[in-house]
ModelCIF file with pLDDT and N, C-alpha, C, O atoms, coordinates in Angstrom:
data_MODEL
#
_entry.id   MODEL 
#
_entity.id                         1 
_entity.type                       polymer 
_entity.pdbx_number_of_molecules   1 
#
_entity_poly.entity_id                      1 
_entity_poly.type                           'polypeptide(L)' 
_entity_poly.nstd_linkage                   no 
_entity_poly.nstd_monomer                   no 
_entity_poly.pdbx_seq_one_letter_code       
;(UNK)(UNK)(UNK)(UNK)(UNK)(UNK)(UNK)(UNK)(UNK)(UNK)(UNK)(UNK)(UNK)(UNK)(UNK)(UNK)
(UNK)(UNK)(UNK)(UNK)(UNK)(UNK)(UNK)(UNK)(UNK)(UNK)(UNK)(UNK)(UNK)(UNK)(UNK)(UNK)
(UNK)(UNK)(UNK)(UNK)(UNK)(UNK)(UNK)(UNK)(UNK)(UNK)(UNK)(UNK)(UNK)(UNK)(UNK)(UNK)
;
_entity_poly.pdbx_seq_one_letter_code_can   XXXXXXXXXXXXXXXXXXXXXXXXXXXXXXXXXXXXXXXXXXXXXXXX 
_entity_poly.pdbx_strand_id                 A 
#
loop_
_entity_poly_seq.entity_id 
_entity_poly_seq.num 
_entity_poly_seq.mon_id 
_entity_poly_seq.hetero 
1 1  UNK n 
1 2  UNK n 
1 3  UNK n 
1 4  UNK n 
1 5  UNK n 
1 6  UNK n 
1 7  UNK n 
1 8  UNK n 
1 9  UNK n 
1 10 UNK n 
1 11 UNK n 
1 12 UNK n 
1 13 UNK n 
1 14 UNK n 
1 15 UNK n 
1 16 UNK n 
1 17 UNK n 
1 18 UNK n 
1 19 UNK n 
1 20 UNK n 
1 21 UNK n 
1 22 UNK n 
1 23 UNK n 
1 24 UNK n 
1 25 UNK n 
1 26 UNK n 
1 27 UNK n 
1 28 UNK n 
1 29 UNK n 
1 30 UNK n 
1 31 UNK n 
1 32 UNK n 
1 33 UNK n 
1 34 UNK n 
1 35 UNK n 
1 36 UNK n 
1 37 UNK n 
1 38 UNK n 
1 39 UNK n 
1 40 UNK n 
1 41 UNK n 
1 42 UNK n 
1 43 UNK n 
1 44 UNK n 
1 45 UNK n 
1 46 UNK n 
1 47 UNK n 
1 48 UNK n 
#
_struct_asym.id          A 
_struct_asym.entity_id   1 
#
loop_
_ma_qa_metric.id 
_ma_qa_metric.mode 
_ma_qa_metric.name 
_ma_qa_metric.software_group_id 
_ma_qa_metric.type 
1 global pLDDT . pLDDT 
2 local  pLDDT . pLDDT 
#
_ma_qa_metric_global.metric_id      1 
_ma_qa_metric_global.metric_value   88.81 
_ma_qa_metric_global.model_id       1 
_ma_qa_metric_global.ordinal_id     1 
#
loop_
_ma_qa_metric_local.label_asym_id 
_ma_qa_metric_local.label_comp_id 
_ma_qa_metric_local.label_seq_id 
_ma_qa_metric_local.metric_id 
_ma_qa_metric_local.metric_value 
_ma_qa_metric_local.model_id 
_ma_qa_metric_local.ordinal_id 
A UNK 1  2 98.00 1 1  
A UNK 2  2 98.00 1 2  
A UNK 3  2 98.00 1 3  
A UNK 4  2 98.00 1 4  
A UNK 5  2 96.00 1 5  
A UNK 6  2 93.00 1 6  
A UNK 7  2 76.00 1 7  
A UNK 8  2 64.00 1 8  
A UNK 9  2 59.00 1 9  
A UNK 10 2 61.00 1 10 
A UNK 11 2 65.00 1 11 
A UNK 12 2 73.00 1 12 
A UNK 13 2 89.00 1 13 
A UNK 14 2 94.00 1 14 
A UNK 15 2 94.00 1 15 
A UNK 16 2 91.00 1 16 
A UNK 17 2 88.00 1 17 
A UNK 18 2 85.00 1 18 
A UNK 19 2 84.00 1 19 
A UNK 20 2 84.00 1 20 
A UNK 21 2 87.00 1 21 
A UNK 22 2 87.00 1 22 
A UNK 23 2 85.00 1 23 
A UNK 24 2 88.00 1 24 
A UNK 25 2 91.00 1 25 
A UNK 26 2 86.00 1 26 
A UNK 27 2 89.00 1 27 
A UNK 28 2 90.00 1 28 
A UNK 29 2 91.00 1 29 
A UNK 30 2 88.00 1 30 
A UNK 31 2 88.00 1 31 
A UNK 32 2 92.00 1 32 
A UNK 33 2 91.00 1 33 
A UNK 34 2 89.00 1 34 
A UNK 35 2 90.00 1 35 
A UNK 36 2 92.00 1 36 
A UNK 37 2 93.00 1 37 
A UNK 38 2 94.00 1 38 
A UNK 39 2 95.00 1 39 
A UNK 40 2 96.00 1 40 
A UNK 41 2 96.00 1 41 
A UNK 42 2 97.00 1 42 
A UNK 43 2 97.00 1 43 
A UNK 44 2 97.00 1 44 
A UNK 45 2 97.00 1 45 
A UNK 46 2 97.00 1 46 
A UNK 47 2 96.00 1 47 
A UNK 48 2 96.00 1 48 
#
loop_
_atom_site.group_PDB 
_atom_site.id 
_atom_site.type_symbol 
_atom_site.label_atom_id 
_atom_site.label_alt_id 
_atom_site.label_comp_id 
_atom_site.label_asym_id 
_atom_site.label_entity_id 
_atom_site.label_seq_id 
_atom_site.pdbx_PDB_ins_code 
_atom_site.Cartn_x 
_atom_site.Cartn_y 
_atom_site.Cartn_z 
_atom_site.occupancy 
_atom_site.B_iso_or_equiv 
_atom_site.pdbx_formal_charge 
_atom_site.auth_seq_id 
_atom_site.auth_comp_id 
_atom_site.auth_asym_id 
_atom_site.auth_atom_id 
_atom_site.pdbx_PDB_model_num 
ATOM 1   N N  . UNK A 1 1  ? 71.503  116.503 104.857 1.00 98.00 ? 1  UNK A N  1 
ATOM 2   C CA . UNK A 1 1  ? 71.928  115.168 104.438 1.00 98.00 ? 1  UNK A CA 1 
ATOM 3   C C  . UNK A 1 1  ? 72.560  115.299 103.056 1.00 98.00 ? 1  UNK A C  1 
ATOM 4   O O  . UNK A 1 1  ? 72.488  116.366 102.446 1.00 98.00 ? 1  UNK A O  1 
ATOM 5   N N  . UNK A 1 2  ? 73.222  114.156 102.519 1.00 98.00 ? 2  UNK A N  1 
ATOM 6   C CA . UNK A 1 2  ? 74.476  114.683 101.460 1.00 98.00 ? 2  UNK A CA 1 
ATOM 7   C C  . UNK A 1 2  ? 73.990  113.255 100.420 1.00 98.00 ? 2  UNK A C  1 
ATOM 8   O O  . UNK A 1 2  ? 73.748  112.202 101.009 1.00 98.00 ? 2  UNK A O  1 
ATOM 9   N N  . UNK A 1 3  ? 73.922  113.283 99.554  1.00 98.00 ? 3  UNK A N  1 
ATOM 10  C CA . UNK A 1 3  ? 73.643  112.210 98.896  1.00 98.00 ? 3  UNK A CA 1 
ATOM 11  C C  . UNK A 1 3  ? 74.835  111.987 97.624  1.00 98.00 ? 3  UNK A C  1 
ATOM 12  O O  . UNK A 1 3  ? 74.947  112.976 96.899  1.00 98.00 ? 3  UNK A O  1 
ATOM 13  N N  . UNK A 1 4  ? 75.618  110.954 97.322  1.00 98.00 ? 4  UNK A N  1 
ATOM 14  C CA . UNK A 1 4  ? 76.997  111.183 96.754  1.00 98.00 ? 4  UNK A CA 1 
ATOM 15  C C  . UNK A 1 4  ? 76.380  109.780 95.602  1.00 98.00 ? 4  UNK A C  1 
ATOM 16  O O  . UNK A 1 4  ? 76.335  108.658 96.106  1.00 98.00 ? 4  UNK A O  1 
ATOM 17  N N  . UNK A 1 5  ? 76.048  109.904 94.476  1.00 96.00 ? 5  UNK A N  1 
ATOM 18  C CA . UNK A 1 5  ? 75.767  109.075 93.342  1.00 96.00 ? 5  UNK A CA 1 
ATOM 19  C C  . UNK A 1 5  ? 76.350  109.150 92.024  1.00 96.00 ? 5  UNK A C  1 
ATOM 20  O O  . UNK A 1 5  ? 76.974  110.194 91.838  1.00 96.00 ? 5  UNK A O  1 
ATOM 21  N N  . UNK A 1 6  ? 76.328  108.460 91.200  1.00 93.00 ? 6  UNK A N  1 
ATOM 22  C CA . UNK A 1 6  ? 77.068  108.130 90.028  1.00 93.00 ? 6  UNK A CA 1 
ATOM 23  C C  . UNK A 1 6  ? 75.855  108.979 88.563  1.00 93.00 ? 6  UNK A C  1 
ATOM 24  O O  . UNK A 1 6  ? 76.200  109.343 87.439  1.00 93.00 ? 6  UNK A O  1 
ATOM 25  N N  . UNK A 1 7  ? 74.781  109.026 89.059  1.00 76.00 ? 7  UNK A N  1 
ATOM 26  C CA . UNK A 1 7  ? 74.029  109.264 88.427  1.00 76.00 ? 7  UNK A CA 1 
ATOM 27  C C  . UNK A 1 7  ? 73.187  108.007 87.705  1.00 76.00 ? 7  UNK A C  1 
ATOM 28  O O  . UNK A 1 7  ? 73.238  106.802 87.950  1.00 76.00 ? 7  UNK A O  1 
ATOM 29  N N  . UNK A 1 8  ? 72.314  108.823 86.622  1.00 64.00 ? 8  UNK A N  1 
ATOM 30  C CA . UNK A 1 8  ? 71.019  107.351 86.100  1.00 64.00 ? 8  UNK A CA 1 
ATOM 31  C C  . UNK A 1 8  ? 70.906  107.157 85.010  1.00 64.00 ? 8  UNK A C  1 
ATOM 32  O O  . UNK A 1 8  ? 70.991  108.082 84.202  1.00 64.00 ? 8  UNK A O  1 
ATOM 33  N N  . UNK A 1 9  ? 70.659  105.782 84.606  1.00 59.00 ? 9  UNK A N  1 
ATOM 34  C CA . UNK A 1 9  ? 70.606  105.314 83.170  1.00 59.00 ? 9  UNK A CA 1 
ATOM 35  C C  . UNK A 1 9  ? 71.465  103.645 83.317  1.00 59.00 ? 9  UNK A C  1 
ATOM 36  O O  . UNK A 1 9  ? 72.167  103.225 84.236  1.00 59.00 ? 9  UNK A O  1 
ATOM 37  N N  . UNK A 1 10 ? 71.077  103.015 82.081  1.00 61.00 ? 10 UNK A N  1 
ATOM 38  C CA . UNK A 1 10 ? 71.508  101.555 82.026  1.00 61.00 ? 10 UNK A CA 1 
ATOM 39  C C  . UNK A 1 10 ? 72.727  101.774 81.882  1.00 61.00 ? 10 UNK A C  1 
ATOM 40  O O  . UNK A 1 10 ? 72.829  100.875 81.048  1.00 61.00 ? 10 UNK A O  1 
ATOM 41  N N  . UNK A 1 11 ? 73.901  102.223 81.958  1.00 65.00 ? 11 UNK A N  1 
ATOM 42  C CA . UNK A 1 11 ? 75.269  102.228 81.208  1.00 65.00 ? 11 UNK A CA 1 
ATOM 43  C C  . UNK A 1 11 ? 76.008  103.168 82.539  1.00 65.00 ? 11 UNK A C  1 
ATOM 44  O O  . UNK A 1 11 ? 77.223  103.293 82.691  1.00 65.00 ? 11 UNK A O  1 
ATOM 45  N N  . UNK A 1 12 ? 74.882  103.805 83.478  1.00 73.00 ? 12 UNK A N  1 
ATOM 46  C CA . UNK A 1 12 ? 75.940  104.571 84.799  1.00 73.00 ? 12 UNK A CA 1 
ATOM 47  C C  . UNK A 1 12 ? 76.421  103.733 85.615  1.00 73.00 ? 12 UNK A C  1 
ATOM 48  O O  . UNK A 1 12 ? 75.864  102.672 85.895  1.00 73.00 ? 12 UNK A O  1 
ATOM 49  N N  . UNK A 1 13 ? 77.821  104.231 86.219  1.00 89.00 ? 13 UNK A N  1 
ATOM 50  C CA . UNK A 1 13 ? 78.383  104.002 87.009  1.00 89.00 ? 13 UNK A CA 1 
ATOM 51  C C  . UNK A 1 13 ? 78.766  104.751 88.216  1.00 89.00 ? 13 UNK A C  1 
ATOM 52  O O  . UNK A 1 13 ? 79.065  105.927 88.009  1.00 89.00 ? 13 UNK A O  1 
ATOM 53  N N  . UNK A 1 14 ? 78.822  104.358 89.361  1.00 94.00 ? 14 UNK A N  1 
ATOM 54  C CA . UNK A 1 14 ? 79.426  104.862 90.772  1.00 94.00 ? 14 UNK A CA 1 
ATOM 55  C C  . UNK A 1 14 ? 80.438  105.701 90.403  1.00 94.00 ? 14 UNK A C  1 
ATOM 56  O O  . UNK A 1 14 ? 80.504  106.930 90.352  1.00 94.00 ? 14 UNK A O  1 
ATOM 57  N N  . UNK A 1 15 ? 81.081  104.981 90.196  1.00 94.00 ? 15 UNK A N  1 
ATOM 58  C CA . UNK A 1 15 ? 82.607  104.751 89.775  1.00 94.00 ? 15 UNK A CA 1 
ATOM 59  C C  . UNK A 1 15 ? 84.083  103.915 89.903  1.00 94.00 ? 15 UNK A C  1 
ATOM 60  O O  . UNK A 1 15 ? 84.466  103.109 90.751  1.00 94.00 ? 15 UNK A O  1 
ATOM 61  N N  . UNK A 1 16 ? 84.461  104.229 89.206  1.00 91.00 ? 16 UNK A N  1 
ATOM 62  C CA . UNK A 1 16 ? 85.339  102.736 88.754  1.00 91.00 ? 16 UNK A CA 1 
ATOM 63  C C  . UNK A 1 16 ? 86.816  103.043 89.186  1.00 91.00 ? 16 UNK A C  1 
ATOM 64  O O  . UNK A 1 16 ? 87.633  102.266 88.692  1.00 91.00 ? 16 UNK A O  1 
ATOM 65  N N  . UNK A 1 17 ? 87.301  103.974 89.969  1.00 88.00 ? 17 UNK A N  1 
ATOM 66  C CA . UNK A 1 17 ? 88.008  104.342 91.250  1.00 88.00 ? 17 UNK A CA 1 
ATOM 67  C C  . UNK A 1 17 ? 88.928  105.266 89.985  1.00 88.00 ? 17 UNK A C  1 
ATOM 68  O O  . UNK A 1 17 ? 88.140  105.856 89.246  1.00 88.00 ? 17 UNK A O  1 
ATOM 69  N N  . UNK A 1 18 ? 90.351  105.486 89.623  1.00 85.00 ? 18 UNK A N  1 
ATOM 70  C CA . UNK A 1 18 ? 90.991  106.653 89.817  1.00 85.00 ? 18 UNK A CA 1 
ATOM 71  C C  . UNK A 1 18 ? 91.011  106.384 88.053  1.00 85.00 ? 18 UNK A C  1 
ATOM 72  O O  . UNK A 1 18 ? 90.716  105.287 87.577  1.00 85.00 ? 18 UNK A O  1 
ATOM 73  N N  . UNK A 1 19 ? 91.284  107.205 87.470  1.00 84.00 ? 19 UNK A N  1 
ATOM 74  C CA . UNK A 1 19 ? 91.416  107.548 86.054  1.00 84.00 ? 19 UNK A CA 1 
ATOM 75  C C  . UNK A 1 19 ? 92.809  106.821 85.754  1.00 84.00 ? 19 UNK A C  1 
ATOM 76  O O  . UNK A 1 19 ? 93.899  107.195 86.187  1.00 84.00 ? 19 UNK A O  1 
ATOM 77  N N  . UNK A 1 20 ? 92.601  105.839 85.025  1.00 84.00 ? 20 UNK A N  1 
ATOM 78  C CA . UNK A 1 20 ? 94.165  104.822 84.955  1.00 84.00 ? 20 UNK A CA 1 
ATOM 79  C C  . UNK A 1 20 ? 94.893  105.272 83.425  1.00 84.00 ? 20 UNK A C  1 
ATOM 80  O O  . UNK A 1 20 ? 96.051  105.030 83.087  1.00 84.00 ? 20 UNK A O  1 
ATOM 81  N N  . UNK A 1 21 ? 93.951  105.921 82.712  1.00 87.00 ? 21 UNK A N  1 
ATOM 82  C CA . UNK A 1 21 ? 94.897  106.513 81.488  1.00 87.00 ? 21 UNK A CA 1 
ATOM 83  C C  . UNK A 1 21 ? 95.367  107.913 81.889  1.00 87.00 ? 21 UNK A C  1 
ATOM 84  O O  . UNK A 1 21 ? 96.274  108.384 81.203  1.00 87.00 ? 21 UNK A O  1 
ATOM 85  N N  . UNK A 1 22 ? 94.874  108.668 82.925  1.00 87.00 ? 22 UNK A N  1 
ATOM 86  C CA . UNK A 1 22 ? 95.563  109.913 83.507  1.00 87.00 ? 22 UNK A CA 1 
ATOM 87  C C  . UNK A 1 22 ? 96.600  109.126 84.419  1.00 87.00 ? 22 UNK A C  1 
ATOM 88  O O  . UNK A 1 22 ? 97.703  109.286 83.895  1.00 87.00 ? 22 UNK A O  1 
ATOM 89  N N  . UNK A 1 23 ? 96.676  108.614 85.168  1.00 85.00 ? 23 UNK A N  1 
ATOM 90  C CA . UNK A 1 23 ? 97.667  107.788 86.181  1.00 85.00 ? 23 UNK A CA 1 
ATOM 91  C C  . UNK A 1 23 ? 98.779  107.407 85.146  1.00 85.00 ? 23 UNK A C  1 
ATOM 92  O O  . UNK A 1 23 ? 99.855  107.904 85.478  1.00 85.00 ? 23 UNK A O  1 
ATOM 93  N N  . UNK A 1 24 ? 98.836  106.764 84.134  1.00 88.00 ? 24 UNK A N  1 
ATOM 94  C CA . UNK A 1 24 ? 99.889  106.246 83.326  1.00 88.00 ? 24 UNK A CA 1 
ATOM 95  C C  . UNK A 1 24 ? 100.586 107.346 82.585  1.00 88.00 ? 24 UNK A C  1 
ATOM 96  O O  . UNK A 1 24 ? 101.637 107.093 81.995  1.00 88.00 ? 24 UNK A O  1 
ATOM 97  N N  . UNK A 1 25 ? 100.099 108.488 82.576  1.00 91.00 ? 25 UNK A N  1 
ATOM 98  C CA . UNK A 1 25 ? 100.965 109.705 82.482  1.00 91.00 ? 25 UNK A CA 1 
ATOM 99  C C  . UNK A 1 25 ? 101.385 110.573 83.735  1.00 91.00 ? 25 UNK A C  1 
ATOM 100 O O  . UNK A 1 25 ? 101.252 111.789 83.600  1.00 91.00 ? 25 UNK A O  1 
ATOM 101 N N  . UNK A 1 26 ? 101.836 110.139 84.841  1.00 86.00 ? 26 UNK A N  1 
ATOM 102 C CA . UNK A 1 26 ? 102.193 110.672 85.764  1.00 86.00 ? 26 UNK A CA 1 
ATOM 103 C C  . UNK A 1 26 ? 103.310 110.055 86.532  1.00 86.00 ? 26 UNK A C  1 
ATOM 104 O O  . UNK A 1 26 ? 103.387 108.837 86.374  1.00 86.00 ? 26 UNK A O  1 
ATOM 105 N N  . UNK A 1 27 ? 104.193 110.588 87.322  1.00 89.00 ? 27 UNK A N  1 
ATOM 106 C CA . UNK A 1 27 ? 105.576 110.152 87.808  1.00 89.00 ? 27 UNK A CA 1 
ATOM 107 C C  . UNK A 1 27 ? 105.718 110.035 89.029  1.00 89.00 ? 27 UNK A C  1 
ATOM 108 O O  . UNK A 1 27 ? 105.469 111.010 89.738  1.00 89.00 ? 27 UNK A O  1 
ATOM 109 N N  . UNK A 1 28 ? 106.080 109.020 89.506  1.00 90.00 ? 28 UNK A N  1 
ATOM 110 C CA . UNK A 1 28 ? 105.844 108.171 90.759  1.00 90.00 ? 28 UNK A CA 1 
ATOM 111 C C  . UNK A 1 28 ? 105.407 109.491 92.339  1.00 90.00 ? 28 UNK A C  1 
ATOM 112 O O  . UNK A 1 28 ? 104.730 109.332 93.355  1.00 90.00 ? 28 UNK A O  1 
ATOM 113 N N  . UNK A 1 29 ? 106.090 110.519 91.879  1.00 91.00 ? 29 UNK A N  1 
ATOM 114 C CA . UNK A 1 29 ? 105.755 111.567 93.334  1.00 91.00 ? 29 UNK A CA 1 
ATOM 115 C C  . UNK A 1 29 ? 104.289 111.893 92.569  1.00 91.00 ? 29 UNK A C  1 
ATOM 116 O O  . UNK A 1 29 ? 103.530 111.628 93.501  1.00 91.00 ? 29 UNK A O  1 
ATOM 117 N N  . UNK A 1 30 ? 103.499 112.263 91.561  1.00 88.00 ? 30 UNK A N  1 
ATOM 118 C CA . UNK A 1 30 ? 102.748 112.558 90.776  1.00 88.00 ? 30 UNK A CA 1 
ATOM 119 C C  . UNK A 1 30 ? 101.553 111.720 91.774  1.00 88.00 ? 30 UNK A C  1 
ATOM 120 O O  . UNK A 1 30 ? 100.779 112.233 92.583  1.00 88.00 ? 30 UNK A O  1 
ATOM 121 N N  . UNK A 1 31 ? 101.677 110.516 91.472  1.00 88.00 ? 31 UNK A N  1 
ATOM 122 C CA . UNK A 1 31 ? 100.999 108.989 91.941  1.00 88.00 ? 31 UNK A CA 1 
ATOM 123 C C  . UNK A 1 31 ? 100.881 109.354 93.664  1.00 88.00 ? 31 UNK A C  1 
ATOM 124 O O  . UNK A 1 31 ? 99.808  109.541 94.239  1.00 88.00 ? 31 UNK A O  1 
ATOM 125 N N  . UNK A 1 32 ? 102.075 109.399 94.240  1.00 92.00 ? 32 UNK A N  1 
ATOM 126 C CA . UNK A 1 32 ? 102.072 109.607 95.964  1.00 92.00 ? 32 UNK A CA 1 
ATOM 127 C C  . UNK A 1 32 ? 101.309 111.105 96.005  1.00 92.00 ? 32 UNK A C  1 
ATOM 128 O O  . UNK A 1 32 ? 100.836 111.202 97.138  1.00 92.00 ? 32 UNK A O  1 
ATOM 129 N N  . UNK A 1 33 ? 100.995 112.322 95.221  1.00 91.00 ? 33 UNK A N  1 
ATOM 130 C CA . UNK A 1 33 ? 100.399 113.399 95.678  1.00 91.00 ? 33 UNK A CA 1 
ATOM 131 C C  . UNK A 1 33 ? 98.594  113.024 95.606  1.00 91.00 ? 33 UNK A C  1 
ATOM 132 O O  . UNK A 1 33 ? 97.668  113.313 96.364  1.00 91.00 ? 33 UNK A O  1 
ATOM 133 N N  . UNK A 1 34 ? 98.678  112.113 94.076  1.00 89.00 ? 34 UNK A N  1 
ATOM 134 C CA . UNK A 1 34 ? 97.089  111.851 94.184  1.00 89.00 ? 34 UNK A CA 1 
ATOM 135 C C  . UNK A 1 34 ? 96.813  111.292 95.144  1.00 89.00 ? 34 UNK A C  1 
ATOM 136 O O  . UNK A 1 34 ? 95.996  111.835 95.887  1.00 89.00 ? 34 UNK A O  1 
ATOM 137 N N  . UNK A 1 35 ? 97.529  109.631 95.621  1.00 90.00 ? 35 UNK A N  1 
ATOM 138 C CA . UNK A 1 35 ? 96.661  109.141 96.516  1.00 90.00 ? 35 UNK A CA 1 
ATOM 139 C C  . UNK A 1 35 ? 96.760  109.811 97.943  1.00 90.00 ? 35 UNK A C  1 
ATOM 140 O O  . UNK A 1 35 ? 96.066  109.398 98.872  1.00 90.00 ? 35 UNK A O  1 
ATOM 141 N N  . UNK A 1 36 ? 97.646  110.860 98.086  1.00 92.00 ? 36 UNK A N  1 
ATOM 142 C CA . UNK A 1 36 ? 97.504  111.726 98.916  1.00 92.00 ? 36 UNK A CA 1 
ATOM 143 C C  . UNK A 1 36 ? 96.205  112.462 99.465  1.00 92.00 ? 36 UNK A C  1 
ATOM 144 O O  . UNK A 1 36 ? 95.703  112.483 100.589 1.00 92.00 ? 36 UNK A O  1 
ATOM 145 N N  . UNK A 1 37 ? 95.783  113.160 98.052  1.00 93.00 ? 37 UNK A N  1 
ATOM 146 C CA . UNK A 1 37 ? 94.472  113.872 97.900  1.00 93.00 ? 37 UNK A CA 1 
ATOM 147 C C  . UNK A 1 37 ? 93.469  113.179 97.691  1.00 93.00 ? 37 UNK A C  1 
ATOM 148 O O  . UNK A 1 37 ? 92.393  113.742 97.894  1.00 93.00 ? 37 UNK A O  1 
ATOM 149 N N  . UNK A 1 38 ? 93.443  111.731 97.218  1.00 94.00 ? 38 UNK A N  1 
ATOM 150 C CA . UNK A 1 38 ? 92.212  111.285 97.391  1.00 94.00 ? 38 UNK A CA 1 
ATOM 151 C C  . UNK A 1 38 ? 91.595  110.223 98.936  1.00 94.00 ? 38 UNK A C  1 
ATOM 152 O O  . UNK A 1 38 ? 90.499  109.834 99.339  1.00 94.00 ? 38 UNK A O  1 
ATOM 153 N N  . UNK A 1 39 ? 92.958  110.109 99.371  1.00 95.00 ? 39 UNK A N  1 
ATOM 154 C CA . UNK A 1 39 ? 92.605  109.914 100.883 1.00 95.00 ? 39 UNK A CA 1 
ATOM 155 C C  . UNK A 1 39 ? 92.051  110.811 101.787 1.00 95.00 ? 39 UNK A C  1 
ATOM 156 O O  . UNK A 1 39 ? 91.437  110.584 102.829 1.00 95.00 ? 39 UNK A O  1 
ATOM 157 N N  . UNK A 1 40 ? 92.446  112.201 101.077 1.00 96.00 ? 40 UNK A N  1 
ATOM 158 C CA . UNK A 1 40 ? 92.124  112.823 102.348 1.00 96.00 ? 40 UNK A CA 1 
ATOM 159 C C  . UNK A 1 40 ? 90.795  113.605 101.839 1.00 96.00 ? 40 UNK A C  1 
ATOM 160 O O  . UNK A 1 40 ? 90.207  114.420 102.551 1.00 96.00 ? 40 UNK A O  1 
ATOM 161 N N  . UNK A 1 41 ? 90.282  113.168 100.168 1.00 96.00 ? 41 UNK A N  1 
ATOM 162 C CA . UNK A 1 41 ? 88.869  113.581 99.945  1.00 96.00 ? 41 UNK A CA 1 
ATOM 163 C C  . UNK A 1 41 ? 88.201  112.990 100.791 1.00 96.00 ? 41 UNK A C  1 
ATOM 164 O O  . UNK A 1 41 ? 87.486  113.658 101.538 1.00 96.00 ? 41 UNK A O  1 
ATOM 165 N N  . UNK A 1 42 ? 88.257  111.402 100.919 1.00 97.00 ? 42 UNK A N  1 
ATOM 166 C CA . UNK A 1 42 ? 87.264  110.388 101.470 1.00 97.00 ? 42 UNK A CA 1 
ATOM 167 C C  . UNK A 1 42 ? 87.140  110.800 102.818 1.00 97.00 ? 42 UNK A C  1 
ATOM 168 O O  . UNK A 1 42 ? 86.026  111.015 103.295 1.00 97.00 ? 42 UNK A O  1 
ATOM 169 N N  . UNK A 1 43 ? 88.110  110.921 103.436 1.00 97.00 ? 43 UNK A N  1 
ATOM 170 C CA . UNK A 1 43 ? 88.443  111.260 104.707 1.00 97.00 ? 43 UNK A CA 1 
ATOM 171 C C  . UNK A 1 43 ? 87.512  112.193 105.297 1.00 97.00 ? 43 UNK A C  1 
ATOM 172 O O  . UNK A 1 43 ? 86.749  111.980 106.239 1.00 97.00 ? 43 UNK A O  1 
ATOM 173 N N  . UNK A 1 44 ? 87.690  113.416 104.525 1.00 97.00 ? 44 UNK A N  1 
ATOM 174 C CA . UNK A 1 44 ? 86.708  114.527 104.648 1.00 97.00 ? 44 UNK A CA 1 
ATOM 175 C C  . UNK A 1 44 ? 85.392  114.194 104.378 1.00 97.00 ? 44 UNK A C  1 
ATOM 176 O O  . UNK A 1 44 ? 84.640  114.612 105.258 1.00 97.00 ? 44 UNK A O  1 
ATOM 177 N N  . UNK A 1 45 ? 84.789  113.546 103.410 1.00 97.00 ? 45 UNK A N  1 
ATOM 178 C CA . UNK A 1 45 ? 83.616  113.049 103.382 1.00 97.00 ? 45 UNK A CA 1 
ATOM 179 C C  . UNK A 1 45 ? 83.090  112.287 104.727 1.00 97.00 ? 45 UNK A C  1 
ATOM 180 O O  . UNK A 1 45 ? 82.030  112.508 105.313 1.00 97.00 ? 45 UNK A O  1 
ATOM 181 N N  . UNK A 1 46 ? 83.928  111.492 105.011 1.00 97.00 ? 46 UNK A N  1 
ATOM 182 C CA . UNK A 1 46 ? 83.692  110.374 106.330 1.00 97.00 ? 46 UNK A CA 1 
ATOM 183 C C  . UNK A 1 46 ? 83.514  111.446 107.526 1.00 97.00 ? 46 UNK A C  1 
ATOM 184 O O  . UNK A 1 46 ? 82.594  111.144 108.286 1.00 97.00 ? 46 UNK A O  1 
ATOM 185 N N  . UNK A 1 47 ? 83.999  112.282 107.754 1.00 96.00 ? 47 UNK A N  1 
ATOM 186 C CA . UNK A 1 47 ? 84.206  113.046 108.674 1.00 96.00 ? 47 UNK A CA 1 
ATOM 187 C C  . UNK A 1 47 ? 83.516  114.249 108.456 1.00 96.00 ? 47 UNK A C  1 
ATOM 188 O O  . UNK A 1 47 ? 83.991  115.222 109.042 1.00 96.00 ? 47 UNK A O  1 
ATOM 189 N N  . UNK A 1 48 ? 82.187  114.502 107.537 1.00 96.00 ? 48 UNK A N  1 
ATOM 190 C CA . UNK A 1 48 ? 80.897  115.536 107.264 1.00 96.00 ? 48 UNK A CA 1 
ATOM 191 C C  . UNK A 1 48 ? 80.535  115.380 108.698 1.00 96.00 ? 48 UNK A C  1 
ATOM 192 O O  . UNK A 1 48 ? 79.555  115.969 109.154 1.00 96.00 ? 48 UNK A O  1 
#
C-alpha cells in the first residue's frame, strides 16, 4: 500500500498544485512539457 502526504505540523500542506514562481519563468512549450509530465505523474499513480 502507498501512502502519498504533505507531511505534519500546523503550517503543512498537501499541496498547493504547480510552483507558479517556477512557471512564470518558463515559455509557453516549457508550460505544454510540464503539464505534460505532470499528467502523466498522476496518471501513473492512478494506475499503481
Amino acid at each position: 500500500v502507498v501512502i502519498i502526504t504533505g507531511g505534519a505540523g500546523e503550517k503543512a500542506s498537501f499541496s498547493t498544485g504547480a510552483d507558479l514562481k517556477e512557471r512564470a519563468t518558463m515559455s509557453e512549450d516549457e508550460v505544454k512539457r510540464f503539464l505534460f509530465n505532470i499528467r502523466n505523474t498522476f496518471t501513473a499513480v492512478e494506475n499503481m
